[in-house]
N, C-alpha and C. Protein backbone atom coordinates (compact mmCIF):
# COMPACT_ATOMS: atom_id res chain seq x y z
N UNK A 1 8.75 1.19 8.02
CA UNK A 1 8.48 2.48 7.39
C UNK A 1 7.71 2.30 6.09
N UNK A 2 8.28 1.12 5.40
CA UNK A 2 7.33 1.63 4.03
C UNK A 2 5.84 1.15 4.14
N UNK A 3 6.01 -0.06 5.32
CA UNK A 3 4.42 -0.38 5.68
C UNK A 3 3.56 1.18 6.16
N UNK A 4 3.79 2.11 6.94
CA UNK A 4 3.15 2.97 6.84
C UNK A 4 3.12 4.03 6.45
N UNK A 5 4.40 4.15 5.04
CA UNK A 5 3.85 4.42 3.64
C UNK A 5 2.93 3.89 2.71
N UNK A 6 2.32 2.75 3.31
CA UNK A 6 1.57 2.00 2.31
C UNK A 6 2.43 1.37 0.93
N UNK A 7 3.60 1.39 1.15
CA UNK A 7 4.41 0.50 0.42
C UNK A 7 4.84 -1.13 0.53
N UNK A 8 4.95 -1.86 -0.19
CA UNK A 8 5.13 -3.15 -0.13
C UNK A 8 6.52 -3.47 -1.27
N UNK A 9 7.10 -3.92 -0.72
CA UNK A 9 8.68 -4.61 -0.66
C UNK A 9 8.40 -5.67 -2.29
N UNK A 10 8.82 -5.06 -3.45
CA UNK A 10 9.09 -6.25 -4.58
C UNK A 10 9.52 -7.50 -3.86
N UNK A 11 8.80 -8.43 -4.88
CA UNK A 11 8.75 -9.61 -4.66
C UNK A 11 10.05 -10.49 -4.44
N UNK A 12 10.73 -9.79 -5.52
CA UNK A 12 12.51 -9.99 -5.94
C UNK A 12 13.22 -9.76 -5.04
N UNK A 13 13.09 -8.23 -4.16
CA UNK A 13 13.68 -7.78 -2.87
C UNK A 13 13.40 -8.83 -2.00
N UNK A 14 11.90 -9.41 -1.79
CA UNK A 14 11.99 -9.88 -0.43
C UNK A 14 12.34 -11.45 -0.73
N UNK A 15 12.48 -11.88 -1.88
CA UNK A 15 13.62 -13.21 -2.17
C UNK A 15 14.78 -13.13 -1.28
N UNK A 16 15.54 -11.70 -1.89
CA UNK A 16 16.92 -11.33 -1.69
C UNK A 16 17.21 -11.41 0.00
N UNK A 17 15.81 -10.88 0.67
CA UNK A 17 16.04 -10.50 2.11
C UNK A 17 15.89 -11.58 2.59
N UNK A 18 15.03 -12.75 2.85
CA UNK A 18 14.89 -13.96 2.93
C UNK A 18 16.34 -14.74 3.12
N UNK A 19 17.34 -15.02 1.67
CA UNK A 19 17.97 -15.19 1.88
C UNK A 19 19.50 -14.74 2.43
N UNK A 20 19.28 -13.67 2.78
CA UNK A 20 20.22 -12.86 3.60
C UNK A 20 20.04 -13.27 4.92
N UNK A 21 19.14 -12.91 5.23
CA UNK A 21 18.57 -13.68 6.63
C UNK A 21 19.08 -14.86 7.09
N UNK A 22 18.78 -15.89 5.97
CA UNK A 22 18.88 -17.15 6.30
C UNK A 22 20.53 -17.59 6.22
N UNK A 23 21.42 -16.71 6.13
CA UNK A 23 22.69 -16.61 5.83
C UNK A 23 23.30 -16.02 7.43
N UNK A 24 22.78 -15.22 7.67
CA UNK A 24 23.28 -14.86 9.03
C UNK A 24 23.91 -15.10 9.68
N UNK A 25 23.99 -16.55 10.39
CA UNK A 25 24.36 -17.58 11.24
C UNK A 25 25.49 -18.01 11.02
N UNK A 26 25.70 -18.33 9.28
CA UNK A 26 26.82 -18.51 8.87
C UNK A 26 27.79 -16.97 8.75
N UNK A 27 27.40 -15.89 8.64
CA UNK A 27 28.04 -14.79 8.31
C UNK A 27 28.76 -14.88 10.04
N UNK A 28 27.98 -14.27 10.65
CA UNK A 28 28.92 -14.83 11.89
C UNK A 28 29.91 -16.04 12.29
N UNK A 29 29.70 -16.77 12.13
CA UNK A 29 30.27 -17.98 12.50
C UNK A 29 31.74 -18.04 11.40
N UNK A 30 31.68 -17.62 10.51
CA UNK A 30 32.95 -16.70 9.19
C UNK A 30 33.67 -16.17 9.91
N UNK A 31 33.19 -14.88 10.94
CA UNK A 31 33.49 -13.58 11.40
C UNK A 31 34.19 -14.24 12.58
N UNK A 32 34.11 -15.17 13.25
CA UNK A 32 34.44 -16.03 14.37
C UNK A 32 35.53 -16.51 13.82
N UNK A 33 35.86 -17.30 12.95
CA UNK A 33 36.63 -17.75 12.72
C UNK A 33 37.81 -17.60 11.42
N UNK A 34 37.56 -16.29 11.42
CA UNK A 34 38.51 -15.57 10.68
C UNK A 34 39.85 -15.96 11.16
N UNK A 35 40.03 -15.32 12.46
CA UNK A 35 40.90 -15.35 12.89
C UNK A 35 41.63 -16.52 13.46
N UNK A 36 41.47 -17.35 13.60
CA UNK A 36 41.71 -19.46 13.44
C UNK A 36 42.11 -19.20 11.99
N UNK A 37 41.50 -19.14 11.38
CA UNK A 37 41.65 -19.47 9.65
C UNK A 37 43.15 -18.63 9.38
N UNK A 38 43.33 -17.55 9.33
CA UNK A 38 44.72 -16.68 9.27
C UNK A 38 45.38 -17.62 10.20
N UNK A 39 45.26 -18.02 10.86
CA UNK A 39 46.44 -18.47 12.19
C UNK A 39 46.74 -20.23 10.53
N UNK A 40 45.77 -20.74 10.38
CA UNK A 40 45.98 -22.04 9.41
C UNK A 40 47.11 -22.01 8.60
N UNK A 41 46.88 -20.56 7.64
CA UNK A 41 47.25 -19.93 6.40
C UNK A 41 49.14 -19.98 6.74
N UNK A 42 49.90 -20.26 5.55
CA UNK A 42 51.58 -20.13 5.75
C UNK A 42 51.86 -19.62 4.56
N UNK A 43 53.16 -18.99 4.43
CA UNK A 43 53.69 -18.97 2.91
C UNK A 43 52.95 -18.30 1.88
N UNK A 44 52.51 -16.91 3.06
CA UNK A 44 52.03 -15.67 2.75
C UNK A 44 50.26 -16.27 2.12
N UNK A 45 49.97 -16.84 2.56
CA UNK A 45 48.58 -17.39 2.14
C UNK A 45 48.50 -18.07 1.49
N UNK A 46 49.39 -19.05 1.16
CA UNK A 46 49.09 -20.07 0.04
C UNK A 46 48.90 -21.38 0.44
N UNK A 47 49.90 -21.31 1.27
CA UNK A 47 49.42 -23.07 2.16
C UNK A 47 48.60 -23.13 2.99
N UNK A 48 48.26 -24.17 3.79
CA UNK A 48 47.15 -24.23 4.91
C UNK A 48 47.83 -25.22 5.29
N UNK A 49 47.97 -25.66 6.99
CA UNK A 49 47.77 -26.70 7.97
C UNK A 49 47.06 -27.68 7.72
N UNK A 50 45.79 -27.03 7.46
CA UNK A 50 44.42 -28.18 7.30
C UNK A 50 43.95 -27.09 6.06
N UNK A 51 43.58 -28.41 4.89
CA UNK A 51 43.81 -27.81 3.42
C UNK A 51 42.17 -27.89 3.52
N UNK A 52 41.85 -29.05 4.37
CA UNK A 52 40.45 -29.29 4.25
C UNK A 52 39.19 -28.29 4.90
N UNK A 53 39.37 -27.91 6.16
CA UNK A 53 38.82 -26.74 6.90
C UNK A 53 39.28 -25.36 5.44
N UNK A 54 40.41 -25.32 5.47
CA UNK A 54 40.60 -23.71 4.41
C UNK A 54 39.77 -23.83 3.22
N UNK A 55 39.36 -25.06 2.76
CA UNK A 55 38.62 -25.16 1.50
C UNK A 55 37.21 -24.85 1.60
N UNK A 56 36.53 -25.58 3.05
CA UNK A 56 35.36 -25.11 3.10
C UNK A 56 35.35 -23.43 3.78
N UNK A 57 36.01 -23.05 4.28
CA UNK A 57 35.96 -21.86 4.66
C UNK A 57 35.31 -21.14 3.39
N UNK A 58 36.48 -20.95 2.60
CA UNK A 58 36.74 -20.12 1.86
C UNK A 58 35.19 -20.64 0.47
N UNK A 59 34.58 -21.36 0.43
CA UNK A 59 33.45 -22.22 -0.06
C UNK A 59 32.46 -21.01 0.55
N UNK A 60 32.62 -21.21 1.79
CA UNK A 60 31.47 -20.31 2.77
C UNK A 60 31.21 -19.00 2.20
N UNK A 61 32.58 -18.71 2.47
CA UNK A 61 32.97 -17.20 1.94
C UNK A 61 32.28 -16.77 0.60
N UNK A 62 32.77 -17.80 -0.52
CA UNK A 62 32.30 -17.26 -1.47
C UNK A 62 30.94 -17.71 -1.83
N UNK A 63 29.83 -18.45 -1.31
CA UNK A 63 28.25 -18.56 -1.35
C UNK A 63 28.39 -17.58 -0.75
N UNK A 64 28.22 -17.13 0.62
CA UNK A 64 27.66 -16.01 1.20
C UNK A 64 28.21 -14.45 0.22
N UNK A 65 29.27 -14.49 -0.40
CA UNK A 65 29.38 -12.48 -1.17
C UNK A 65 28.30 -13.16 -2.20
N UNK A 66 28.16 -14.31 -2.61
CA UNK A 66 27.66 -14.39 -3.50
C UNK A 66 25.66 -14.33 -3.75
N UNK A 67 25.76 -14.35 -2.57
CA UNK A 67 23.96 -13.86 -2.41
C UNK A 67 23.98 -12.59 -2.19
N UNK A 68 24.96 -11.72 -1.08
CA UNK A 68 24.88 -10.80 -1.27
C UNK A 68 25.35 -9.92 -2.35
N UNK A 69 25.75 -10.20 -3.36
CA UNK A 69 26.14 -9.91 -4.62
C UNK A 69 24.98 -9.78 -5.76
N UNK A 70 23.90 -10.65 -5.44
CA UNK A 70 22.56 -10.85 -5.61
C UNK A 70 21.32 -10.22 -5.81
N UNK A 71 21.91 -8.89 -5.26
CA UNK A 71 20.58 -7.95 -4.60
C UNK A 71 20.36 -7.46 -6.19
N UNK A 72 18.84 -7.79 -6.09
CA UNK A 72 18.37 -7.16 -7.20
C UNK A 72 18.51 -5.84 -7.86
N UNK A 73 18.90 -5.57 -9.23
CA UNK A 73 19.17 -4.19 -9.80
C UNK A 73 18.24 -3.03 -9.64
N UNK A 74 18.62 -2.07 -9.43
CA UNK A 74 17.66 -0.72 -9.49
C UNK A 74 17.42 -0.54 -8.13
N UNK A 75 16.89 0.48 -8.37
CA UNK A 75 17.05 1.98 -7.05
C UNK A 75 15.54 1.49 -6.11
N UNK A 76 14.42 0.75 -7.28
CA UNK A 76 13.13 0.85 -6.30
C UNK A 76 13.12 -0.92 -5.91
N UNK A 77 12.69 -0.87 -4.97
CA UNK A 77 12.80 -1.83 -4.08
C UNK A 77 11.12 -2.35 -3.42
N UNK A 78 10.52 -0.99 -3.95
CA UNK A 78 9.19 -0.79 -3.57
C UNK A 78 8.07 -0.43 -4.11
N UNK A 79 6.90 -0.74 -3.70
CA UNK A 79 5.93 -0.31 -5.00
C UNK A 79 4.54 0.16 -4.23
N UNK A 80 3.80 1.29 -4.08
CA UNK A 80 2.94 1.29 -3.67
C UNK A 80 1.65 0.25 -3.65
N UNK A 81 1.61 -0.04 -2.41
CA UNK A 81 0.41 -1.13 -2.15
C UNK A 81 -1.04 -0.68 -2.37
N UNK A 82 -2.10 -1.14 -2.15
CA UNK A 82 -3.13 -0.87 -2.69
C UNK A 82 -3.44 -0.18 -1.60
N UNK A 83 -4.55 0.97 -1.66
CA UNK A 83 -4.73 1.95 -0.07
C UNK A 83 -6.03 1.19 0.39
N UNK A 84 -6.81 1.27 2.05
CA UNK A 84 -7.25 0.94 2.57
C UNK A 84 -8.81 1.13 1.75
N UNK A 85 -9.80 0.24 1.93
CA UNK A 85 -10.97 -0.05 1.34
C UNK A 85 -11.77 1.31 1.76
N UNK A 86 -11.33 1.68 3.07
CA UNK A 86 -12.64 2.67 3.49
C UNK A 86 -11.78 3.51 4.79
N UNK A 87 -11.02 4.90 4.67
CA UNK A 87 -10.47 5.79 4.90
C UNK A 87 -11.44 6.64 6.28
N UNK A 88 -10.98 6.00 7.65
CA UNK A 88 -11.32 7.02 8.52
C UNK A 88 -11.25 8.60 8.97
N UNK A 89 -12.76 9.48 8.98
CA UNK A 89 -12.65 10.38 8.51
C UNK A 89 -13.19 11.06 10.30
N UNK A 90 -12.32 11.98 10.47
CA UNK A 90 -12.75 12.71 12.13
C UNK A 90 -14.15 13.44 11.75
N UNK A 91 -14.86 13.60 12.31
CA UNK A 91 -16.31 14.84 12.16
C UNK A 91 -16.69 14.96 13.59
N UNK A 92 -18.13 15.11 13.29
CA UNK A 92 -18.93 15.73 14.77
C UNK A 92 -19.76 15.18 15.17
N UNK A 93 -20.32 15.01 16.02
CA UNK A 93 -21.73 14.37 16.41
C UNK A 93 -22.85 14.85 15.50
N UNK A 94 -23.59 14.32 15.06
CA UNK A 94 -24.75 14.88 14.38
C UNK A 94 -25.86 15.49 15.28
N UNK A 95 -25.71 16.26 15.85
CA UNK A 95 -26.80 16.38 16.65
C UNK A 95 -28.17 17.46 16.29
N UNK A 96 -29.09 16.37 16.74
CA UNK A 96 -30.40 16.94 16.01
C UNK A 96 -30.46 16.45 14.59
N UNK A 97 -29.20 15.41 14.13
CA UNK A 97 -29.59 14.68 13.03
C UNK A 97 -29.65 13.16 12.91
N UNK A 98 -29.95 13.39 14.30
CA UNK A 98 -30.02 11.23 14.33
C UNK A 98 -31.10 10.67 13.17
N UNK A 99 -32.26 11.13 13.36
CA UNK A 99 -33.61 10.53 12.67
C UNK A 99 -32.57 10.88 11.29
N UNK A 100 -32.31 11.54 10.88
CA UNK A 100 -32.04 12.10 9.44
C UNK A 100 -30.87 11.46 9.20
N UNK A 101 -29.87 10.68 9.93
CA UNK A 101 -28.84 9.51 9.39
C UNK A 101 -29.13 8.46 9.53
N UNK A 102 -30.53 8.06 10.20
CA UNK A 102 -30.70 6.99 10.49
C UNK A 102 -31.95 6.35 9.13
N UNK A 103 -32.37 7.46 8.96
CA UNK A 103 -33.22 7.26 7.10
C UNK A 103 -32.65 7.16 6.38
N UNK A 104 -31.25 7.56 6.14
CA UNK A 104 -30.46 7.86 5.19
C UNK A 104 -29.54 6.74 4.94
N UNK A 105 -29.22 6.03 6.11
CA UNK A 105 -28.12 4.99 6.32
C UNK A 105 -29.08 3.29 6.00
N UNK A 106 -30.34 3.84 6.26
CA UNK A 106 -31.10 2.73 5.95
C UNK A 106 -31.31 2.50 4.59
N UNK A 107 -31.85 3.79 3.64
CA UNK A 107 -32.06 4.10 2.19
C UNK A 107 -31.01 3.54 1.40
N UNK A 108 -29.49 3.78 2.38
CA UNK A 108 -28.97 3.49 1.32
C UNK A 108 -28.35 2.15 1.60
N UNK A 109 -28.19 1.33 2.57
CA UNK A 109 -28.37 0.15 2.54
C UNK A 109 -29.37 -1.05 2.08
N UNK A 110 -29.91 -0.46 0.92
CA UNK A 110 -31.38 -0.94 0.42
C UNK A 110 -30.73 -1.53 -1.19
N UNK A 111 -30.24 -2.66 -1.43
CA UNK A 111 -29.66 -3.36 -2.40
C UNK A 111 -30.21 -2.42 -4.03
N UNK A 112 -31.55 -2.23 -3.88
CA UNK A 112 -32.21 -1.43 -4.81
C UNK A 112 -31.69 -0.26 -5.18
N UNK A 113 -31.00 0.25 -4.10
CA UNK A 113 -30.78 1.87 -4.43
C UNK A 113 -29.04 2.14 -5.07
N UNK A 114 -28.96 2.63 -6.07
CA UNK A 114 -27.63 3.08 -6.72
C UNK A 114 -27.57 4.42 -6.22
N UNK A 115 -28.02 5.06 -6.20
CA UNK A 115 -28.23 6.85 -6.23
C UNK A 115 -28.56 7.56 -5.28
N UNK A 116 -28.08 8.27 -4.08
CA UNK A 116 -28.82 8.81 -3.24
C UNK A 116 -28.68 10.38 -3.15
N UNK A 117 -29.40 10.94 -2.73
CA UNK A 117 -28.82 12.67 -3.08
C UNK A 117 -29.30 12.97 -1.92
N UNK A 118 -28.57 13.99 -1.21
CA UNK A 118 -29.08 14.68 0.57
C UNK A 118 -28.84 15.99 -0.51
N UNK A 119 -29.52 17.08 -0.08
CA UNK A 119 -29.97 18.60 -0.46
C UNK A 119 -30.18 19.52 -0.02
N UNK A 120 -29.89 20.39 0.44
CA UNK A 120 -30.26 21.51 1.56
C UNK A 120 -29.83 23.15 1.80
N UNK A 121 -29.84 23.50 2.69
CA UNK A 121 -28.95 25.28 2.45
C UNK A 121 -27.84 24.95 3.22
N UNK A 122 -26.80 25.49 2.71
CA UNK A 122 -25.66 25.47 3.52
C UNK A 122 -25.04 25.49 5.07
N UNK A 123 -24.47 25.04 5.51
CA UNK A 123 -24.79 24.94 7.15
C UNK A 123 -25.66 23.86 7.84
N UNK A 124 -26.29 23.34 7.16
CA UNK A 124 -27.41 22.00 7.85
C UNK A 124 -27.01 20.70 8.58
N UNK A 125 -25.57 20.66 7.89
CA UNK A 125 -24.86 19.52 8.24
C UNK A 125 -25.06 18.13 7.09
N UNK A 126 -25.04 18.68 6.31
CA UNK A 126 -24.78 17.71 4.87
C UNK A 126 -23.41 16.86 4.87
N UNK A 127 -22.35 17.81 5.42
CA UNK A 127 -20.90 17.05 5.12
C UNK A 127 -21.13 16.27 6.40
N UNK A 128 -21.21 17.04 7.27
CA UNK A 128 -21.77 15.71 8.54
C UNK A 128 -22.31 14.72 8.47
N UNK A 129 -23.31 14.34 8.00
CA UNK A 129 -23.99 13.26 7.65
C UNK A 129 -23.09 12.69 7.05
N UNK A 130 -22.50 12.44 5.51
CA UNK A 130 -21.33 11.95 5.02
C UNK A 130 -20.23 11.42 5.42
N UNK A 131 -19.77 12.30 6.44
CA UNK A 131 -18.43 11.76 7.12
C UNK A 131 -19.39 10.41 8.27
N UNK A 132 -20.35 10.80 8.37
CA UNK A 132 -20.64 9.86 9.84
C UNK A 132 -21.50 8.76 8.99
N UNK A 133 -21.81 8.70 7.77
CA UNK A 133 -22.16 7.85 6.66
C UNK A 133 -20.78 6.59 6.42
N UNK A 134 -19.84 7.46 6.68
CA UNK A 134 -18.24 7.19 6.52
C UNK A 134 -17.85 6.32 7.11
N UNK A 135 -17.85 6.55 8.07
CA UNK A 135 -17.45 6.39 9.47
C UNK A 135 -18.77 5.18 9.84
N UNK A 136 -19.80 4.82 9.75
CA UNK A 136 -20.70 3.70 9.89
C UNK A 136 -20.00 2.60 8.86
N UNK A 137 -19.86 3.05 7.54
CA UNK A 137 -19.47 1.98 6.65
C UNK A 137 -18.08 1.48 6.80
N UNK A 138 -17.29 1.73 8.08
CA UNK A 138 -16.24 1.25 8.67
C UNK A 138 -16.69 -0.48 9.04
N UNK A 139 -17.93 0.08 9.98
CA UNK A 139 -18.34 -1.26 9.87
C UNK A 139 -18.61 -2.17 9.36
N UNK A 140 -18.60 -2.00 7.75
CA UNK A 140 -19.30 -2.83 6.86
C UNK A 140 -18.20 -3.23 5.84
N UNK A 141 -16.91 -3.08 5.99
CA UNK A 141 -16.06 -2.73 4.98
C UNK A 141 -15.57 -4.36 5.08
N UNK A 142 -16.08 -5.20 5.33
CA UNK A 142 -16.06 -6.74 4.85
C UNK A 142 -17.37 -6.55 3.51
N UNK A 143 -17.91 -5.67 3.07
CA UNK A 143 -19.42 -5.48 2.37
C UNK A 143 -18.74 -4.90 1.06
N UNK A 144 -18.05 -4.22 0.96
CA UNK A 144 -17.88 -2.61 -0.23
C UNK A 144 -16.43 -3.29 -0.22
N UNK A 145 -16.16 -2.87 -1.42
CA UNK A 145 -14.44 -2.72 -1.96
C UNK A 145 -13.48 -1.92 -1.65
N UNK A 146 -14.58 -0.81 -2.13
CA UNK A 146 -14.02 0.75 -1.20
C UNK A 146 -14.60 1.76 -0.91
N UNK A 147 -14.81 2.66 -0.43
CA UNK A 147 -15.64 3.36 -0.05
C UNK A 147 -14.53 5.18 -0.42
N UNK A 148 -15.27 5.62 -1.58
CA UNK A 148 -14.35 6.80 -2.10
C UNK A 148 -14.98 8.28 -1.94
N UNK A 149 -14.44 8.87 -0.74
CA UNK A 149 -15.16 10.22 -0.20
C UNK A 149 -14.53 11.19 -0.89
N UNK A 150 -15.34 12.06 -1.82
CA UNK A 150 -14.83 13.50 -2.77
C UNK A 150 -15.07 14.35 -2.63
N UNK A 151 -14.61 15.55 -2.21
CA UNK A 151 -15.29 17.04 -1.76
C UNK A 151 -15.42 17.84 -3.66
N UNK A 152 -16.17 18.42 -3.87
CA UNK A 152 -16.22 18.42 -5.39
C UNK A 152 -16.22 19.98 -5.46
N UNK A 153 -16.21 20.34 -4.61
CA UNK A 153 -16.36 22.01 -4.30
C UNK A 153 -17.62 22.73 -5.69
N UNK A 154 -17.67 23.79 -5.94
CA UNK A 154 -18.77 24.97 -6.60
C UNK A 154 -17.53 25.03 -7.71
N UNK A 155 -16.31 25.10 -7.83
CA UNK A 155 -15.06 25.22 -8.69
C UNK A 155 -14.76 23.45 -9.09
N UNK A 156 -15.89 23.36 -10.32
CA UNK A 156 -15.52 21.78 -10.76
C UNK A 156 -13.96 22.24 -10.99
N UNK A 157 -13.56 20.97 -10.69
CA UNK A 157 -12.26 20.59 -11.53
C UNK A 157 -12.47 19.31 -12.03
N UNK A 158 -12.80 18.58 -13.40
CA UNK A 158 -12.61 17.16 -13.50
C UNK A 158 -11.55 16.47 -13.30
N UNK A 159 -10.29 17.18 -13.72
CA UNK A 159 -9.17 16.26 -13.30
C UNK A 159 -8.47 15.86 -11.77
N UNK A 160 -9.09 17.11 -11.32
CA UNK A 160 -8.78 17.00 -9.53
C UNK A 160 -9.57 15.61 -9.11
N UNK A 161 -10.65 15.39 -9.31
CA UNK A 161 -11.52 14.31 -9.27
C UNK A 161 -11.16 13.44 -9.24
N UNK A 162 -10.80 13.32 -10.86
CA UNK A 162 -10.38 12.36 -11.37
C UNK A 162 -9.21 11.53 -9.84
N UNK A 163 -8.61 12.53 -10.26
CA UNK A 163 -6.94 12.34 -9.59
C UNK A 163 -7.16 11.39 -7.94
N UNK A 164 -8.06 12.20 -7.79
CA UNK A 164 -8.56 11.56 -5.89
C UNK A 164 -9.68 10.37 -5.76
N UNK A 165 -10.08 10.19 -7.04
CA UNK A 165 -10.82 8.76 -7.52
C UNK A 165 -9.22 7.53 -7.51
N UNK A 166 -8.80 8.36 -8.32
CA UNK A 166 -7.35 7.59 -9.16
C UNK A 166 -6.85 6.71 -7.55
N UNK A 167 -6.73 7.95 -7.28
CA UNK A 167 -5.94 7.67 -6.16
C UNK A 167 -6.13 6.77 -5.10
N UNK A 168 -7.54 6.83 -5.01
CA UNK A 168 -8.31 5.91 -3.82
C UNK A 168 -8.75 4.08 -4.43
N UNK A 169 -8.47 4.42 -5.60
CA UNK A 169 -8.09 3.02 -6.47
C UNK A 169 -6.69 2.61 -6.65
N UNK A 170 -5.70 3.32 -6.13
CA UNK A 170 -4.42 2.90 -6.49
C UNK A 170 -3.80 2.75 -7.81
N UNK A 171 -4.81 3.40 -8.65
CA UNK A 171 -4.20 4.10 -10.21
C UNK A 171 -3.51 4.46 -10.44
N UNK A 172 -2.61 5.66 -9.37
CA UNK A 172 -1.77 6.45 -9.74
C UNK A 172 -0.94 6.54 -9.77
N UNK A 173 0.07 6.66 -10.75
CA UNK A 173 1.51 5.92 -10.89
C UNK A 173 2.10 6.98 -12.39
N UNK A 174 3.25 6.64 -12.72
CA UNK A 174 3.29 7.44 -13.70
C UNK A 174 3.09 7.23 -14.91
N UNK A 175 2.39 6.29 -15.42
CA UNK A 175 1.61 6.24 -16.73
C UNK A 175 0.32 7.12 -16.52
N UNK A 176 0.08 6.82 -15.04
CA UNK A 176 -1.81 7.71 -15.15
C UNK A 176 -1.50 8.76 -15.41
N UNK A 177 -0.47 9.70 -14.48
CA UNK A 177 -0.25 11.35 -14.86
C UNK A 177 0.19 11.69 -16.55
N UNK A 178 0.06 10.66 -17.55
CA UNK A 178 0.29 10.45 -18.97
C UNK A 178 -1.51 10.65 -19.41
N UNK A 179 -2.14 9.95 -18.62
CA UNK A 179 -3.44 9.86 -19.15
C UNK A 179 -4.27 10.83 -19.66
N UNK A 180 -5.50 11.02 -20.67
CA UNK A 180 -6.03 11.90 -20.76
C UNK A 180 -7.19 11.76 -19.66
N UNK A 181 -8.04 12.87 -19.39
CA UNK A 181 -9.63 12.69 -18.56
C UNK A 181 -10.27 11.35 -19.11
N UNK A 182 -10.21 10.97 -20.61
CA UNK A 182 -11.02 10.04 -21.06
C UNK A 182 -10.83 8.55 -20.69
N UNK A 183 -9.01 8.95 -20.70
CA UNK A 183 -8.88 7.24 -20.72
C UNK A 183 -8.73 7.05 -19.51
N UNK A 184 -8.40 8.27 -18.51
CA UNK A 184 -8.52 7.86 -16.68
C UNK A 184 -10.14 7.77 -16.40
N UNK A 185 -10.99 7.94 -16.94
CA UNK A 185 -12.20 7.99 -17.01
C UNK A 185 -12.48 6.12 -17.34
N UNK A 186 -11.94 5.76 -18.23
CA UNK A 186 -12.14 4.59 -18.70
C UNK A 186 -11.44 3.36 -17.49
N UNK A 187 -10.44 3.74 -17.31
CA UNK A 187 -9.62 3.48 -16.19
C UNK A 187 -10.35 3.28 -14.64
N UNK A 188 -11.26 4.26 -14.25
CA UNK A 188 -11.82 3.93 -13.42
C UNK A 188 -13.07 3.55 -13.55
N UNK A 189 -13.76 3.73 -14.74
CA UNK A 189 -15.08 2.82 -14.83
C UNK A 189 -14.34 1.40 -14.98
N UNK A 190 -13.26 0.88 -15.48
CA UNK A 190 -13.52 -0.49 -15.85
C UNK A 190 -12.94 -1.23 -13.85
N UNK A 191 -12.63 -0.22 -13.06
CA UNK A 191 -11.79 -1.07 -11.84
C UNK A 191 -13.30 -1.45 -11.24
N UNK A 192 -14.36 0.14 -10.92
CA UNK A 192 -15.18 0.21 -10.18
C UNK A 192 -16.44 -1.05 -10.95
N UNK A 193 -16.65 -1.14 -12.17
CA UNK A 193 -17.30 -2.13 -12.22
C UNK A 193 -17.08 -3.62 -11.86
N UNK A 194 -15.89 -3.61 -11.04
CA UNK A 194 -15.94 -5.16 -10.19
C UNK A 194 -15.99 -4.75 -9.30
N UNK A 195 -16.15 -3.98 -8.36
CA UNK A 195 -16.37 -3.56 -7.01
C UNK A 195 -18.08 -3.24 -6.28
N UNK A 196 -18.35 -3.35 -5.07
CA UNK A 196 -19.13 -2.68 -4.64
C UNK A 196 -18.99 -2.43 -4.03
N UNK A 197 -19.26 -0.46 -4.37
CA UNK A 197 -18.65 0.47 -3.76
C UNK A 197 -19.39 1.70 -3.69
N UNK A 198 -18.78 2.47 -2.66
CA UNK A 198 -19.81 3.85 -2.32
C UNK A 198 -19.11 4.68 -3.02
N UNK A 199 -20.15 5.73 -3.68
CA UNK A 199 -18.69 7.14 -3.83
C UNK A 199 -19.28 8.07 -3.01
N UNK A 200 -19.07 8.60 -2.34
CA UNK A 200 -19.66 9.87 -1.64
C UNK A 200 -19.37 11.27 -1.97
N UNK A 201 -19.77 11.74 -2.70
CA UNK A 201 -19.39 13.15 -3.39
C UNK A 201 -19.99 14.73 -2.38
N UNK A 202 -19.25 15.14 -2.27
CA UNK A 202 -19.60 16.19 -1.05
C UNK A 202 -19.26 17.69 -1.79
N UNK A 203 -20.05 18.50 -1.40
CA UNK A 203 -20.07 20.21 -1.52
C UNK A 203 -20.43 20.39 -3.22
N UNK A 204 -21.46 19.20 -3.60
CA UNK A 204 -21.98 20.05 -5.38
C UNK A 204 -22.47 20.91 -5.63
């Protein structure tokens, strides 16, 4: 489950689970012979038959509460993992826009180019192109760091932006929702300048 939450198991937890695991064998083999061990025991539990078997028993006993006694403090156990480099997106066939993704996908695979702008009247299939821009750089995502698709709508919001930048960097946590625009601003210029990466900004 938390793997497809995109969560990953503290380091500390998966110590703890490790050796739980590796305890198992013996936790059973305890559970087996509980009942031998009571049959040993006389004189309301104080003596033993065989002093030597009751000593390691009870040895067993207390390593094993004692790892499980172990489990690391606190409630989180988990920590969001980093999200996928390049986010599969459903669309449509482009049709009647092959030549026009196929200039476009070339342009911008051109080491030279930082900047690309598509422009048009509404309805043309602009977001189309994008998603299927998207959806090509699936293939390439041994190439890019990440590939960060933004619908920006006619109603800027900078912090909405922000937030779905944040997010697609794995920023977001609860110091960022502390942040101002400036310093989440700073925040993601300093990740994206080790990366190479697409942003694809859609509906300006």
């Amino acid at each position: 489950m938390e793997e497809r939450r995109n969560l990953r198991a503290l380091d500390e937890f998966n110590v703890w689970l490790s050796e739980v695991e590796a305890i198992q064998p013996k936790v059973t083999k305890l559970l087996e012979d509980r009942t031998s061990e009571i049959e040993r025991l006389s004189m309301c539990g104080y003596c033993s038959s065989n002093f030597f078997l009751t000593y390691r028993y009870g040895k067993d006993v207390l390593e094993t509460k004692g790892i499980l006694r172990s489990k690391p403090s606190g409630d989180v156990v988990a920590r969001m993992g980093p999200p996928p480099g390049i986010e599969e997106r459903t669309t449509q066939r482009t049709v009647g826009l092959e030549k026009m993704l196929e200039a476009t996908w070339s342009r911008l695979m051109k080491k030279e180019v930082e900047i690309l702008g598509l422009y048009g009247m509404g309805g043309i299939g602009k977001t189309t192109l994008l998603k299927q821009i998207n959806q090509k750089l699936l293939e390439k995502k041994d190439e890019f760091g990440v590939v960060i698709f933004v619908v920006v709508s006619q109603n800027l919001q900078a912090g909405k932006i922000q937030n779905e930048i944040g997010e697609r960097l794995g920023l977001c946590d609860m110091a960022w929702e502390k942040k101002t625009q400036n310093e989440k601003a700073t925040c993601i210029k300093a990740v994206l300048t080790r990366k190479r990466f697409v942003m694809l900004l859609d509906d300006i």
